[in-house]
C-alpha atoms as a PDB file:
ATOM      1  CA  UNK A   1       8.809   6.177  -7.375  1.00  0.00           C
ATOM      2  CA  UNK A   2       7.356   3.053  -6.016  1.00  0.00           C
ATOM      3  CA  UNK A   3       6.875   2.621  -2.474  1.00  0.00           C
ATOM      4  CA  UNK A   4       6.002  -0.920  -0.674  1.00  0.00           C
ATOM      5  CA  UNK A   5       4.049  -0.930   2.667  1.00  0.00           C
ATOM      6  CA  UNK A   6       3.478  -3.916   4.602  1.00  0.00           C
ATOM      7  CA  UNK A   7       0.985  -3.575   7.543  1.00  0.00           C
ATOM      8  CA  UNK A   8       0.993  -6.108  10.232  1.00  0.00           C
ATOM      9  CA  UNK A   9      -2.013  -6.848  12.379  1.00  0.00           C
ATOM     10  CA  UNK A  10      -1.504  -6.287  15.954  1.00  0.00           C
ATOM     11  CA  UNK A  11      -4.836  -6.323  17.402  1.00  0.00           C
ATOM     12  CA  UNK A  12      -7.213  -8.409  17.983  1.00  0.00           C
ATOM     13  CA  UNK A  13      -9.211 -10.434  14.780  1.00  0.00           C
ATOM     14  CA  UNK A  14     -12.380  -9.060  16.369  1.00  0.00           C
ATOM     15  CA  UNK A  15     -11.184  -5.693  16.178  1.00  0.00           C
ATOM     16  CA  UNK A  16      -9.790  -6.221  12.721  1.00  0.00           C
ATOM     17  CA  UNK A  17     -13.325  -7.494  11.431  1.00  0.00           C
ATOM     18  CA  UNK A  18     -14.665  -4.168  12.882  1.00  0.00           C
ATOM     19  CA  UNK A  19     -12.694  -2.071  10.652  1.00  0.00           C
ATOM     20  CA  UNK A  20     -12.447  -4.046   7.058  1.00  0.00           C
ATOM     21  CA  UNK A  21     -15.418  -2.334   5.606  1.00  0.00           C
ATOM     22  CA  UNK A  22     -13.704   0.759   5.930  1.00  0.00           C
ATOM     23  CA  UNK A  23     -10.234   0.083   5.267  1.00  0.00           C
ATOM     24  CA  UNK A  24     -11.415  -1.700   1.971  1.00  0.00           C
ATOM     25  CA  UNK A  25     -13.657   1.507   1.280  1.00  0.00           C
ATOM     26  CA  UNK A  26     -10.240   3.802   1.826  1.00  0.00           C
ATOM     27  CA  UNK A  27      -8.255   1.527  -0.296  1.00  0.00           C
ATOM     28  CA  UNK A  28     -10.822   1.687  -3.080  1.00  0.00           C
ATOM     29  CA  UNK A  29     -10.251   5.844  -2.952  1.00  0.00           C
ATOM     30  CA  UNK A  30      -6.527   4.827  -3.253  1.00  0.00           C
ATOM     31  CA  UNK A  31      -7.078   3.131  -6.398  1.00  0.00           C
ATOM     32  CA  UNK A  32      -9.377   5.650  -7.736  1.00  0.00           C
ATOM     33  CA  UNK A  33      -6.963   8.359  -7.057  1.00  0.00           C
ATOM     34  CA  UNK A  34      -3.951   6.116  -8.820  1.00  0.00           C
ATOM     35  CA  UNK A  35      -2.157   6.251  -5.810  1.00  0.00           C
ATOM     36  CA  UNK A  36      -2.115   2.659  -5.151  1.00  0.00           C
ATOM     37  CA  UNK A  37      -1.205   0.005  -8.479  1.00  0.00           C
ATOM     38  CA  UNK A  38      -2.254  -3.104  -5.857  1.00  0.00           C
ATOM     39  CA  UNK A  39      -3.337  -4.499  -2.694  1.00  0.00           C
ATOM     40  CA  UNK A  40      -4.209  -7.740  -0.779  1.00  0.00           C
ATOM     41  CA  UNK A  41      -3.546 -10.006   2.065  1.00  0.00           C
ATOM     42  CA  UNK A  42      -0.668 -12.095   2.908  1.00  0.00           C
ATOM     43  CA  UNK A  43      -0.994 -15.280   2.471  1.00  0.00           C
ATOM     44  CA  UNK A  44       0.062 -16.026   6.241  1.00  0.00           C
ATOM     45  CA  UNK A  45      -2.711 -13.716   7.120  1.00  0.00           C
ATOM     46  CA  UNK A  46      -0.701 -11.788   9.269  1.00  0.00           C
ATOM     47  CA  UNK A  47      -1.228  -8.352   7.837  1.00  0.00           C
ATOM     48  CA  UNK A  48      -1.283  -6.643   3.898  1.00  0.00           C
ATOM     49  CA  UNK A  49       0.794  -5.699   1.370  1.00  0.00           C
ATOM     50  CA  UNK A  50       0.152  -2.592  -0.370  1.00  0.00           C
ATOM     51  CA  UNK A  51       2.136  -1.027  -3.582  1.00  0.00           C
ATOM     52  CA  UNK A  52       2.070   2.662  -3.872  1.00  0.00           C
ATOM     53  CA  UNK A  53       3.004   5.104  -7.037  1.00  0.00           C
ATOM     54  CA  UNK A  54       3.959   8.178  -5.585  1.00  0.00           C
ATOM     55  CA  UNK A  55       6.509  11.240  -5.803  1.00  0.00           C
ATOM     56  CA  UNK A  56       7.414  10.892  -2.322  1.00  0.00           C
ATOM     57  CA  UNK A  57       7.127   8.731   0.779  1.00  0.00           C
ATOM     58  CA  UNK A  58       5.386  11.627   2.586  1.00  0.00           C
ATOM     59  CA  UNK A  59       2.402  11.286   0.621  1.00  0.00           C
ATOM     60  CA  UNK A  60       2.273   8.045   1.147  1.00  0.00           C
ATOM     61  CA  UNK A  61       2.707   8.572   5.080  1.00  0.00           C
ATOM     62  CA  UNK A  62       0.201  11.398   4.500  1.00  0.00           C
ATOM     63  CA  UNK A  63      -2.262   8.865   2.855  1.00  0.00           C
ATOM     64  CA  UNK A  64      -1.749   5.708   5.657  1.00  0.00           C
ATOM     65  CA  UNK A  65      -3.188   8.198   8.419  1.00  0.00           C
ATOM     66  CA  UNK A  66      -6.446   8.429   6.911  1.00  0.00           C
ATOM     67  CA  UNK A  67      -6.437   4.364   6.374  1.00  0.00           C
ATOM     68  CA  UNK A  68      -8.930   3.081   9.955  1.00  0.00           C
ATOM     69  CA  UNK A  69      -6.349   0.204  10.490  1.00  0.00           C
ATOM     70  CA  UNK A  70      -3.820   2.808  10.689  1.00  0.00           C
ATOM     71  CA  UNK A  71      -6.213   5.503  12.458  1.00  0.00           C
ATOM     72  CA  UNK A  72      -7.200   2.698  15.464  1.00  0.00           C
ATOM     73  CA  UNK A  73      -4.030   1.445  15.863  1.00  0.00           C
ATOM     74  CA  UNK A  74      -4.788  -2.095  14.212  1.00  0.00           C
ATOM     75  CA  UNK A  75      -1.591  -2.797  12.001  1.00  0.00           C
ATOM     76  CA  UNK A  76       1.858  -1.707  12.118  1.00  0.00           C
ATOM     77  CA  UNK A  77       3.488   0.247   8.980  1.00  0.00           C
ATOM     78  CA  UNK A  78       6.421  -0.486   7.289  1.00  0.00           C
ATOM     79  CA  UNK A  79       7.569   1.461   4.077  1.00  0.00           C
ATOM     80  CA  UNK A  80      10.242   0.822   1.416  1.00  0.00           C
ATOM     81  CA  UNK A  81      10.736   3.085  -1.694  1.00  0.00           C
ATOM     82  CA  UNK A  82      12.500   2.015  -4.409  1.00  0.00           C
ATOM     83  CA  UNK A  83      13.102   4.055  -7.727  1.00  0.00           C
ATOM     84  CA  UNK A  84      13.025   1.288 -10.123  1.00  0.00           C
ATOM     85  CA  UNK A  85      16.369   1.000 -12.247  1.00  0.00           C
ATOM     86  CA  UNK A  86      15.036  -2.530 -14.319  1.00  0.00           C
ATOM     87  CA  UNK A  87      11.460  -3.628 -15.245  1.00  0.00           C
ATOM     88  CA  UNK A  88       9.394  -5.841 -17.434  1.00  0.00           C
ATOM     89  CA  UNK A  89       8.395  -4.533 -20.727  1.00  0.00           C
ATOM     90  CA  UNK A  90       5.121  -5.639 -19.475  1.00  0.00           C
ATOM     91  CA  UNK A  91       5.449  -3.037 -16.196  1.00  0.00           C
ATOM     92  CA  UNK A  92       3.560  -0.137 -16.962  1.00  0.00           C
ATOM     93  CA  UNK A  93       5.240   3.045 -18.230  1.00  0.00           C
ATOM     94  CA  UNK A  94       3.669   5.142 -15.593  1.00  0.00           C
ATOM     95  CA  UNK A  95       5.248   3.257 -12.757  1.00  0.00           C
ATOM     96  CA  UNK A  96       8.470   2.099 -14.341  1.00  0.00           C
ATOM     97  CA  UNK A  97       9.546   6.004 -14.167  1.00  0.00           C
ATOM     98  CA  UNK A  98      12.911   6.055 -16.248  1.00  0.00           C
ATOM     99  CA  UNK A  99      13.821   2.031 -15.216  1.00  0.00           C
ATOM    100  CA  UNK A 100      15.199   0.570 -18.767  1.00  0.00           C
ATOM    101  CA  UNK A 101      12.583  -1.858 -19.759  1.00  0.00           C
ATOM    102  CA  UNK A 102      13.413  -5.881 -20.721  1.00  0.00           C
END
């Protein structure tokens, strides 16, 4: 199952700056434990975009909590899962769970 997550900043840039080190630290654990496929800004600059692999949206919710944006009460979370039903031949098998690939 794939789950999006969209955090939007809602503090201060100052406070923001503060915390990237470490919130680019956890999301390098994310990768490293192939929890998370991607991950960047948006291109507003009002928040991230994250894309999760994951059984369940609780281990994703699990997850977040450790994240210092989420810990300090910089961002605001919001989730989507989606069990993929179509997907690029290009997609990668692991993600694409049983979605009929094109």
């Amino acid at each position: 199952m794939l789950h999006a997550v969209t955090l939007t900043y809602v503090s201060h840039e100052e406070d923001i700056a503060r915390h990237l080190d470490a919130h680019k630290q956890w999301l390098i654990r994310g990768f490293k434990e192939e929890k998370i496929i991607f991950a960047g800004p948006l291109s507003n600059g009002s928040g991230g975009y994250i894309l999760f692999h994951s059984e369940n949206s609780d281990s994703v919710d699990h997850f977040l909590k450790d994240d210092p944006f989420v810990e300090h009460h910089l961002v605001s979370v919001s989730l989507i899962s989606i069990e993929p039903a179509l997907s690029s031949k290009d997609f990668h098998e692991k993600w694409s769970g049983n979605s009929k690939s094109i």
